[in-house]
N, C-alpha and C. Protein backbone atom coordinates (compact mmCIF):
# COMPACT_ATOMS: atom_id res chain seq x y z
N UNK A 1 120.99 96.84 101.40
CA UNK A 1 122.15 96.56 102.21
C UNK A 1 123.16 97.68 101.97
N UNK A 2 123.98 98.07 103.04
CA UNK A 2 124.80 99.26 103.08
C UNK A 2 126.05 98.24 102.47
N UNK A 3 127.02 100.07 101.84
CA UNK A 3 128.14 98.86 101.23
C UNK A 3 128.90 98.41 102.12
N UNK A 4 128.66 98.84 103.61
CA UNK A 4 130.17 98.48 104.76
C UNK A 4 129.61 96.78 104.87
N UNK A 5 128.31 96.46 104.76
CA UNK A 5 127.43 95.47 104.81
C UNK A 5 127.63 94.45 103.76
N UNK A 6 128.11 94.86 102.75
CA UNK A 6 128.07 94.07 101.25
C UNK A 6 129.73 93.81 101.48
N UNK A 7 130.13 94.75 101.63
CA UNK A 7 131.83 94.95 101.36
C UNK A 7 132.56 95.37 102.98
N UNK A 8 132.60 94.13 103.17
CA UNK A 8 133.42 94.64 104.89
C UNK A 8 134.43 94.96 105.22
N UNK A 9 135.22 95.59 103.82
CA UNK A 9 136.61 95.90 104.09
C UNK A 9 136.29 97.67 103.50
N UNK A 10 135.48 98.03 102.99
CA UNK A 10 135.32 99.15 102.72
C UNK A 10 134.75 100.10 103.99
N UNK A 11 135.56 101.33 103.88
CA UNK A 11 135.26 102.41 104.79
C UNK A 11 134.26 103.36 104.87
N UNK A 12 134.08 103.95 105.48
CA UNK A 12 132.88 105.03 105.63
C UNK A 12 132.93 106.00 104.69
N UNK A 13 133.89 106.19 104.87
CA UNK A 13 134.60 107.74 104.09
C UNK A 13 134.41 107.07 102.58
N UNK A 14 134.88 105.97 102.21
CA UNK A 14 134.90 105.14 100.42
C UNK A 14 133.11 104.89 100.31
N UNK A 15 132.53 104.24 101.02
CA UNK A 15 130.75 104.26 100.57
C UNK A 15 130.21 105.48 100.74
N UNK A 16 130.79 106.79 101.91
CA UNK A 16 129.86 107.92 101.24
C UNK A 16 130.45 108.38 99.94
N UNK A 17 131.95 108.03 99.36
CA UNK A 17 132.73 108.27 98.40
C UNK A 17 131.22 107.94 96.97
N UNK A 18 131.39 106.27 97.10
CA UNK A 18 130.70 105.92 96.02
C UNK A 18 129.19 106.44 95.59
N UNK A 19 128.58 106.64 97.10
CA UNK A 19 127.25 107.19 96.70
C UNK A 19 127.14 108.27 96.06
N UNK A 20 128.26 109.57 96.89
CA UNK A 20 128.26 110.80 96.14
C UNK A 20 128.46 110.81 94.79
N UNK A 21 129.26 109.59 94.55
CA UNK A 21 129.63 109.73 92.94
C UNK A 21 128.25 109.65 92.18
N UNK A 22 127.41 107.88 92.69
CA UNK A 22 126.62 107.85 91.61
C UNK A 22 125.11 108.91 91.97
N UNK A 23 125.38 109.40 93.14
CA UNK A 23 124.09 110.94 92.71
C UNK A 23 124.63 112.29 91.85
N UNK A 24 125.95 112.41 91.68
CA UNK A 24 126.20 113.00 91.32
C UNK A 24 126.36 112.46 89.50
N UNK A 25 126.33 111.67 89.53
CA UNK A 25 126.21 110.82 88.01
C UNK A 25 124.40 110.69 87.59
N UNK A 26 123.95 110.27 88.09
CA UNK A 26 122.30 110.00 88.09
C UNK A 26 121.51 111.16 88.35
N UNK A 27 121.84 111.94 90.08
CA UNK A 27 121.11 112.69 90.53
C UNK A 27 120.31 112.48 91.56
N UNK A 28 120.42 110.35 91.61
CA UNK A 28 120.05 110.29 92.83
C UNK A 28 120.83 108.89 92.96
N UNK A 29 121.05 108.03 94.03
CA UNK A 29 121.17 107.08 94.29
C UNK A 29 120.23 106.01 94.82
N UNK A 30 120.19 104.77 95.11
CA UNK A 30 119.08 103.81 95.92
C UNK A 30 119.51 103.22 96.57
N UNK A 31 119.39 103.48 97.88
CA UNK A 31 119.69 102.50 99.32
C UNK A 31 119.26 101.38 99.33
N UNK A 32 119.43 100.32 99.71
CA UNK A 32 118.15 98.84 99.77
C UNK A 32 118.93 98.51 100.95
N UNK A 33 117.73 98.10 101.94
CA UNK A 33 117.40 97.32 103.06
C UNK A 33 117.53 95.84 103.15
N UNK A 34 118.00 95.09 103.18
CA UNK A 34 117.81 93.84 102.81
C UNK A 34 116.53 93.20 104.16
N UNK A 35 115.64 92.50 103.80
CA UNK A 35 114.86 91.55 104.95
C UNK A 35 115.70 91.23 105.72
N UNK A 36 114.96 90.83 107.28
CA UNK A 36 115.20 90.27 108.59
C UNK A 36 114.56 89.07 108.58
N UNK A 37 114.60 88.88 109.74
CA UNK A 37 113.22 87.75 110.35
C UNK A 37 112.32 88.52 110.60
N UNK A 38 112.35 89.79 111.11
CA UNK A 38 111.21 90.30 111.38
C UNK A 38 111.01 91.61 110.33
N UNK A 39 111.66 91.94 109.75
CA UNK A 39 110.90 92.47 108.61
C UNK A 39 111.26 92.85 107.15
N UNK A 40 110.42 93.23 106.44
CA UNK A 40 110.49 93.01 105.20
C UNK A 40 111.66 93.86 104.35
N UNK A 41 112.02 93.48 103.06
CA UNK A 41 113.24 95.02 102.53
C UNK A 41 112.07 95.78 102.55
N UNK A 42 113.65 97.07 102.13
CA UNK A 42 112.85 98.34 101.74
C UNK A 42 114.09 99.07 101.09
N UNK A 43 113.63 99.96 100.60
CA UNK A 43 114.66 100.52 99.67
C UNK A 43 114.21 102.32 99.31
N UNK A 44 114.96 102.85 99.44
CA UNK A 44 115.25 104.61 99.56
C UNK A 44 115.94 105.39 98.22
N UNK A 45 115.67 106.27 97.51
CA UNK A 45 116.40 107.20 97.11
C UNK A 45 117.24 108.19 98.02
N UNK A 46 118.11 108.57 97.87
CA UNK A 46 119.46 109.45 98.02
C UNK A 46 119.73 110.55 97.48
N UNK A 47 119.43 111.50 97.49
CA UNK A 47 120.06 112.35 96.64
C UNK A 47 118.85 113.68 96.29
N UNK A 48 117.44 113.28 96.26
CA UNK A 48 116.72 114.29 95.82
C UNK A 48 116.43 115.43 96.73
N UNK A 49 116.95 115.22 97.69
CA UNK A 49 116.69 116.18 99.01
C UNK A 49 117.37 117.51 98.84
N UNK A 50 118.95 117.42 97.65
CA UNK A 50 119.38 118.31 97.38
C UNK A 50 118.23 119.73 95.78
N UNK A 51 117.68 119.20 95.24
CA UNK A 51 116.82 119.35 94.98
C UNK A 51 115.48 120.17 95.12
N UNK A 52 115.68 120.04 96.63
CA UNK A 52 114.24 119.99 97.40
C UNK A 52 113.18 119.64 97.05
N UNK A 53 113.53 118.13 97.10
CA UNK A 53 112.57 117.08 96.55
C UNK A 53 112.62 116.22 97.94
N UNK A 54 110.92 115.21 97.98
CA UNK A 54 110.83 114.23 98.97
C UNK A 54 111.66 113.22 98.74
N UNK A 55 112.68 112.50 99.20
CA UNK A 55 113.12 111.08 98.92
C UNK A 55 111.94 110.26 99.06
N UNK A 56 112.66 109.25 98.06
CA UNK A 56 111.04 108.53 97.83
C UNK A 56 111.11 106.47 98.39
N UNK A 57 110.29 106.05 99.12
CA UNK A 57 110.65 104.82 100.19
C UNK A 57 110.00 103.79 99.07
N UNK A 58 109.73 103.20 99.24
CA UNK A 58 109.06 101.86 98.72
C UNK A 58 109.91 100.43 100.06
N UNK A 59 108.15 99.25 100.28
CA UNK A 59 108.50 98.56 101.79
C UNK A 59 108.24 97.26 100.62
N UNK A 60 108.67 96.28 101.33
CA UNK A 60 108.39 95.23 100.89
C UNK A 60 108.30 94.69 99.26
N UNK A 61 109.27 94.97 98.50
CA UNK A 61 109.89 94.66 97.45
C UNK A 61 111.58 94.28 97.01
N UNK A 62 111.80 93.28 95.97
CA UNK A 62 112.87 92.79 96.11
C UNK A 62 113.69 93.78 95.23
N UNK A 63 115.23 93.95 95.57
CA UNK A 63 116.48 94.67 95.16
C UNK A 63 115.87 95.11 93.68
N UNK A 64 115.58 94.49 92.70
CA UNK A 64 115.49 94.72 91.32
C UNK A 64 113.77 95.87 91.00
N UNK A 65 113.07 95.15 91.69
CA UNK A 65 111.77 95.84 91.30
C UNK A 65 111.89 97.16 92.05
N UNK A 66 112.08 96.63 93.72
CA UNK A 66 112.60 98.34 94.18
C UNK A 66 113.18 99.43 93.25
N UNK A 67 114.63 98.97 92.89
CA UNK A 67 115.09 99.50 91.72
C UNK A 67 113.96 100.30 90.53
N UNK A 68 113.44 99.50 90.08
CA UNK A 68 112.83 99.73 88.99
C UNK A 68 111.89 101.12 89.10
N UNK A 69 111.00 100.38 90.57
CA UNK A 69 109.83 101.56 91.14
C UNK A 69 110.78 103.05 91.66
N UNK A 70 111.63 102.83 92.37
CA UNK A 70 112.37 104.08 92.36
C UNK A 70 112.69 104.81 91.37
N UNK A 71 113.25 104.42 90.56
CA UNK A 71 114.53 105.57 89.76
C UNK A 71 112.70 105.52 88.68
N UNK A 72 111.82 105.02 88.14
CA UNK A 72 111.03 105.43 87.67
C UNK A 72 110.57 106.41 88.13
N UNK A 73 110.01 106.33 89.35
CA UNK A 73 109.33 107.91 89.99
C UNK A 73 110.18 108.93 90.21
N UNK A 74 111.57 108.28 90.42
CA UNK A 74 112.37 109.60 90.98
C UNK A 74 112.87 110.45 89.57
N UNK A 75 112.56 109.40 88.43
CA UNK A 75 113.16 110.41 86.89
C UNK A 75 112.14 111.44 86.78
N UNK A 76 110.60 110.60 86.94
CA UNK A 76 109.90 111.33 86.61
C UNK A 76 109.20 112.91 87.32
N UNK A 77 109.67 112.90 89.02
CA UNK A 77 109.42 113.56 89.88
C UNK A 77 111.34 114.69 89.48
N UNK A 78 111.93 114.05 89.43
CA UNK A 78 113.51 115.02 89.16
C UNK A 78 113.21 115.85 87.51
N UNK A 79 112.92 115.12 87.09
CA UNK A 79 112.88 115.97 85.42
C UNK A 79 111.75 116.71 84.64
N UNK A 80 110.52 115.92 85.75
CA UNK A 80 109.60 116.58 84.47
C UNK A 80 108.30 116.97 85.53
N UNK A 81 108.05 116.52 86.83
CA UNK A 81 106.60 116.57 87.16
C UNK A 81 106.83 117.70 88.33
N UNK A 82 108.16 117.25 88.79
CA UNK A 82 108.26 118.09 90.06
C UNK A 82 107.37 116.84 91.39
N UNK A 83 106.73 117.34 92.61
CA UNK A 83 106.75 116.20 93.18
C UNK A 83 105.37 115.72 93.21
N UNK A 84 105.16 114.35 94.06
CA UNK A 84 103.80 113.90 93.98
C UNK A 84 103.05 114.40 95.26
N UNK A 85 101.36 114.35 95.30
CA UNK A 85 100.96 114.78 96.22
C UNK A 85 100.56 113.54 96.78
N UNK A 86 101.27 113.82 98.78
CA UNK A 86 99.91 112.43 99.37
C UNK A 86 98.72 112.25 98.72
N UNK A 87 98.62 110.54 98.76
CA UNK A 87 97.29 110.66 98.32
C UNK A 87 96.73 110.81 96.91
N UNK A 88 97.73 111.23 96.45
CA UNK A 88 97.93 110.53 94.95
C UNK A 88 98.18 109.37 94.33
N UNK A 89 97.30 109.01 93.05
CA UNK A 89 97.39 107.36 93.02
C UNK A 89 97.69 107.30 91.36
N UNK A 90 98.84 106.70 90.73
CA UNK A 90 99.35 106.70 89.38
C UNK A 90 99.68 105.40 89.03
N UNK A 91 99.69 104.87 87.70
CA UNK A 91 99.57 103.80 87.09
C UNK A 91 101.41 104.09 86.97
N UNK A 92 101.78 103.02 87.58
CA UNK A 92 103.61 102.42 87.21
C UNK A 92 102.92 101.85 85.07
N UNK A 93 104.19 101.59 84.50
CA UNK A 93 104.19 101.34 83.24
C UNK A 93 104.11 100.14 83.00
N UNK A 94 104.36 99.38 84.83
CA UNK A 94 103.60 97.80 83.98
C UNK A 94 102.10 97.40 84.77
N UNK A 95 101.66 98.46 84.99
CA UNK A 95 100.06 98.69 85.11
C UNK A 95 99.75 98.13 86.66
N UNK A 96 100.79 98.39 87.67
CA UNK A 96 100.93 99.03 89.14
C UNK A 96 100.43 99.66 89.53
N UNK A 97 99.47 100.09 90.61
CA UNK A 97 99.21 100.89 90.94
C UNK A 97 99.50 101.46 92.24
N UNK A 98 100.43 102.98 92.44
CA UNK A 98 100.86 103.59 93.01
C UNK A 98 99.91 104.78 94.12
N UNK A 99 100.24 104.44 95.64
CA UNK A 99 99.70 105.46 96.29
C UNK A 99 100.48 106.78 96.79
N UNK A 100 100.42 107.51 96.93
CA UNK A 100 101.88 108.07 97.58
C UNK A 100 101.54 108.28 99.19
N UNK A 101 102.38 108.17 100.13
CA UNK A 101 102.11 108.64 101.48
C UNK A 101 102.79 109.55 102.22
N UNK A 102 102.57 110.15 103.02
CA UNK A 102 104.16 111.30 103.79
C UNK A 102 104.62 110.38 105.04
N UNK A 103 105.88 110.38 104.97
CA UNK A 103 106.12 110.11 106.32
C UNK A 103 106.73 110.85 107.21
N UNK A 104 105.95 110.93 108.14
CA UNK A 104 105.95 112.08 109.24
C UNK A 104 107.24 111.95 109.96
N UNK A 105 107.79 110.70 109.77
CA UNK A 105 109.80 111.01 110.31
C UNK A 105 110.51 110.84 109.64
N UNK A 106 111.10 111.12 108.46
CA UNK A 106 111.83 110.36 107.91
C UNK A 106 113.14 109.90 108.48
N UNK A 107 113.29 111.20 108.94
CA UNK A 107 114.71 110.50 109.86
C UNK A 107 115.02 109.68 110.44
N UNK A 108 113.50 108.56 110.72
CA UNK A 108 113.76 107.58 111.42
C UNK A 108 114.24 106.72 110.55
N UNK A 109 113.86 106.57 109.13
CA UNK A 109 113.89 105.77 108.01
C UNK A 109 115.47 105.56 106.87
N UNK A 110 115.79 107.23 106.86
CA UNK A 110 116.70 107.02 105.67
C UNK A 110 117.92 107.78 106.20
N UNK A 111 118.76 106.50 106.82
CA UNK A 111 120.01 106.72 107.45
C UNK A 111 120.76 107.74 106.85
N UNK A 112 121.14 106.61 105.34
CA UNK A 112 122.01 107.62 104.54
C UNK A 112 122.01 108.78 104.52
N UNK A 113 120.59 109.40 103.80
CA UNK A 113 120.49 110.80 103.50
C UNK A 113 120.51 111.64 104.49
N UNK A 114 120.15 111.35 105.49
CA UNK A 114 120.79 111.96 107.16
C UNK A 114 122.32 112.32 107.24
N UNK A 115 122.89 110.87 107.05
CA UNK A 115 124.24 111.22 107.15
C UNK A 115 124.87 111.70 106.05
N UNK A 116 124.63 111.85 104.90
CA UNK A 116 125.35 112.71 103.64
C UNK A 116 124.69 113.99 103.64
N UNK A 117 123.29 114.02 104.09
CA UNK A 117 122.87 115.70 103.84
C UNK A 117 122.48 116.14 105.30
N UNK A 118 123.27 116.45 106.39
CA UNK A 118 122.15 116.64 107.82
C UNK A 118 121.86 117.84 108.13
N UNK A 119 122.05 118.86 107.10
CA UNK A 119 122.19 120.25 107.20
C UNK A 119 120.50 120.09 105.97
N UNK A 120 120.25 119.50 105.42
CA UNK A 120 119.35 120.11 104.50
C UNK A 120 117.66 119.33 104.49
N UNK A 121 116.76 120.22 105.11
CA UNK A 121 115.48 119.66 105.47
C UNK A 121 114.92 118.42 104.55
N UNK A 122 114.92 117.61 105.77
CA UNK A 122 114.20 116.16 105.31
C UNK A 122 112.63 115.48 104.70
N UNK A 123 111.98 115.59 103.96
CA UNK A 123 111.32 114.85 103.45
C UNK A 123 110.98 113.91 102.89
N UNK A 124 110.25 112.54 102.80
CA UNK A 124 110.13 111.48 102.21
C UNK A 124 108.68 111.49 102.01
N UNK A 125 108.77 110.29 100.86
CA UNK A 125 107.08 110.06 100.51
C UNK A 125 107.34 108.12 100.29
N UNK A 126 106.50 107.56 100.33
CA UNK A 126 106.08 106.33 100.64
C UNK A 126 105.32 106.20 99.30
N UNK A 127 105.86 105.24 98.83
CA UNK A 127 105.34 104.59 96.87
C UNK A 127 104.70 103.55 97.39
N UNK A 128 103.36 103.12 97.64
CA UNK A 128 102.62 102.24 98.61
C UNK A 128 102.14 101.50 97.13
N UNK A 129 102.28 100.27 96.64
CA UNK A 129 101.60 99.23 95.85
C UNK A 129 100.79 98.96 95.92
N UNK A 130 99.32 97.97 95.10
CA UNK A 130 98.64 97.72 95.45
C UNK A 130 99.17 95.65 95.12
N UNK A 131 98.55 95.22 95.19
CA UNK A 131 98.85 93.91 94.94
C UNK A 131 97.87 93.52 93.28
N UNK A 132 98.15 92.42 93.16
CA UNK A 132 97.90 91.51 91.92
C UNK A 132 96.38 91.62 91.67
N UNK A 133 95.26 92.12 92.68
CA UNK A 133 94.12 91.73 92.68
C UNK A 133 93.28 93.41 93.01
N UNK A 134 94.48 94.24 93.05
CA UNK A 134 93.94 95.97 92.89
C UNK A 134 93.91 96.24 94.44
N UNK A 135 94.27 95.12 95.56
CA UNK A 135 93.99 95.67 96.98
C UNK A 135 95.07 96.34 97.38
N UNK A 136 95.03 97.05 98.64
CA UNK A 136 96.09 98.03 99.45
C UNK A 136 96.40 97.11 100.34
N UNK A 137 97.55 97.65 101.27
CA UNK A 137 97.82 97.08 102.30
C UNK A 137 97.40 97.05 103.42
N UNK A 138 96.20 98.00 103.44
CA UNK A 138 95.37 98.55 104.79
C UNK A 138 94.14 98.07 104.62
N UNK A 139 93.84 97.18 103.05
CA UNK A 139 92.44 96.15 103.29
C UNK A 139 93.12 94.55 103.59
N UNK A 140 92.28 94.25 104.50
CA UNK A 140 92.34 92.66 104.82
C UNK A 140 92.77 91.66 104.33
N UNK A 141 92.37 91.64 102.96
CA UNK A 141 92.77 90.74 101.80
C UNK A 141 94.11 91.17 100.95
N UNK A 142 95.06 91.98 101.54
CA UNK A 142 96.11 92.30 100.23
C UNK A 142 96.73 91.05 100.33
N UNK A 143 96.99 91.03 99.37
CA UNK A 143 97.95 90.00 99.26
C UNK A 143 99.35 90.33 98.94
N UNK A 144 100.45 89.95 100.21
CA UNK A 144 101.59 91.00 99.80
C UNK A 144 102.71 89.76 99.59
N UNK A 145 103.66 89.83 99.76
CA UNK A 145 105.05 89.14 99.59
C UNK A 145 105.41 89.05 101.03
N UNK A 146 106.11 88.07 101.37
CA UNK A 146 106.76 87.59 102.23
C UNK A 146 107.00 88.70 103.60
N UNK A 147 106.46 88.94 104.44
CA UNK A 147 107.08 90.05 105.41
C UNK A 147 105.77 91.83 105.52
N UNK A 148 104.95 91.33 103.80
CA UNK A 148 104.10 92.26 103.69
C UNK A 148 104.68 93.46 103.39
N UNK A 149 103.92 94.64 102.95
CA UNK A 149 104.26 96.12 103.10
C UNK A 149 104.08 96.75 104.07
N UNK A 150 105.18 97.20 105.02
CA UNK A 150 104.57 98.43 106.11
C UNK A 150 104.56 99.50 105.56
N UNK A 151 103.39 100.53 105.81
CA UNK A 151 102.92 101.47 105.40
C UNK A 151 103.85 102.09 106.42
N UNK A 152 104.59 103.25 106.38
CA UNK A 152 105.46 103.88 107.37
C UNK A 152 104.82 105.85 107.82
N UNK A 153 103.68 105.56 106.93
CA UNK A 153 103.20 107.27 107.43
C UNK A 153 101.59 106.82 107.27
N UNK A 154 100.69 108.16 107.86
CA UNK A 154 98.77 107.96 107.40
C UNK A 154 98.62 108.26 106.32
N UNK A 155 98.01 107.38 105.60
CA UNK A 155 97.25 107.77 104.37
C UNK A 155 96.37 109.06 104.46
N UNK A 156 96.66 110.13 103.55
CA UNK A 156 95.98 111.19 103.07
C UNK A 156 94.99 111.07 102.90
N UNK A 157 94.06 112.06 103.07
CA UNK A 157 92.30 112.17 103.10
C UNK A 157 92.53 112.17 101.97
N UNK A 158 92.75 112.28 101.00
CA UNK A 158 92.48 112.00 99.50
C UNK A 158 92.53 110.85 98.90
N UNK A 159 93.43 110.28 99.72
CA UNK A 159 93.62 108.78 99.21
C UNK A 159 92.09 107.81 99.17
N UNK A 160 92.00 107.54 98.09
CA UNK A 160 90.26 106.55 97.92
C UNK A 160 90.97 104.78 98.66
């Protein structure tokens, strides 16, 4: 949820205020989407684009775990690995398993970073989960949360 969304007395000019602060404190910030009726959260990093890094999406997870899965990949992609490749698949630390995907617009996706950076080329990557039982969201049987995961780009020929 945006803060004009959370906080309806706050201005445009005060929430790009606060974000700049905490990327400029962190290095990145996290957007969250809150669910609809028709579809699921989702939640964005902010900030790595300055970088020239992918911002990184994650669909269908709640405020806290989003949280968690973000600023994990984004420490580890900002400080030490540099970025992930589509189609790459990594164990999260509570034994998650991570796909990565490109998405071919991001601009359709991550308002914010549009509107705080629109001068500086856009990239995102997609942190795709598997569920409780090792499936994806593109086999039959995943079993997802409420609303499901939309996959928002094609899975990479590398991806198994």
């Amino acid at each position: 949820m945006c803060w004009k969304c959370r906080e309806p007395g706050v201005t445009k000019a005060e929430a790009d205020a606060r974000m700049f602060a905490m990327i400029e404190r962190y290095g990145w910030a996290i957007q969250y989407v809150g669910a609809d009726r028709v579809h699921p959260p989702w939640a964005y990093t902010v900030g790595l684009v300055q970088d020239d890094l992918a911002e990184l999406v994650v669909t269908g997870l709640s405020r806290e775990r989003a949280a968690e899965v973000l600023n994990d990949v984004a420490h580890e992609v900002a400080w030490h690995d540099g970025e992930c490749l589509p189609g790459q698949r990594f164990p999260l630390e509570d034994g998650t398993t991570i796909e990565v995907v490109e998405l071919p617009h991001p601009d359709a996706h991550l308002r914010v970073v549009t509107d705080l950076f629109p001068d500086l080329p856009l990239r995102a990557q997609q942190l795709v989960w598997c569920d409780d039982r090792g499936r994806w969201p593109w086999d039959r049987r995943f079993r997802g949360r409420r609303g499901g995961q939309p996959v928002l780009g094609p899975r990479a020929e590398t991806g198994a």
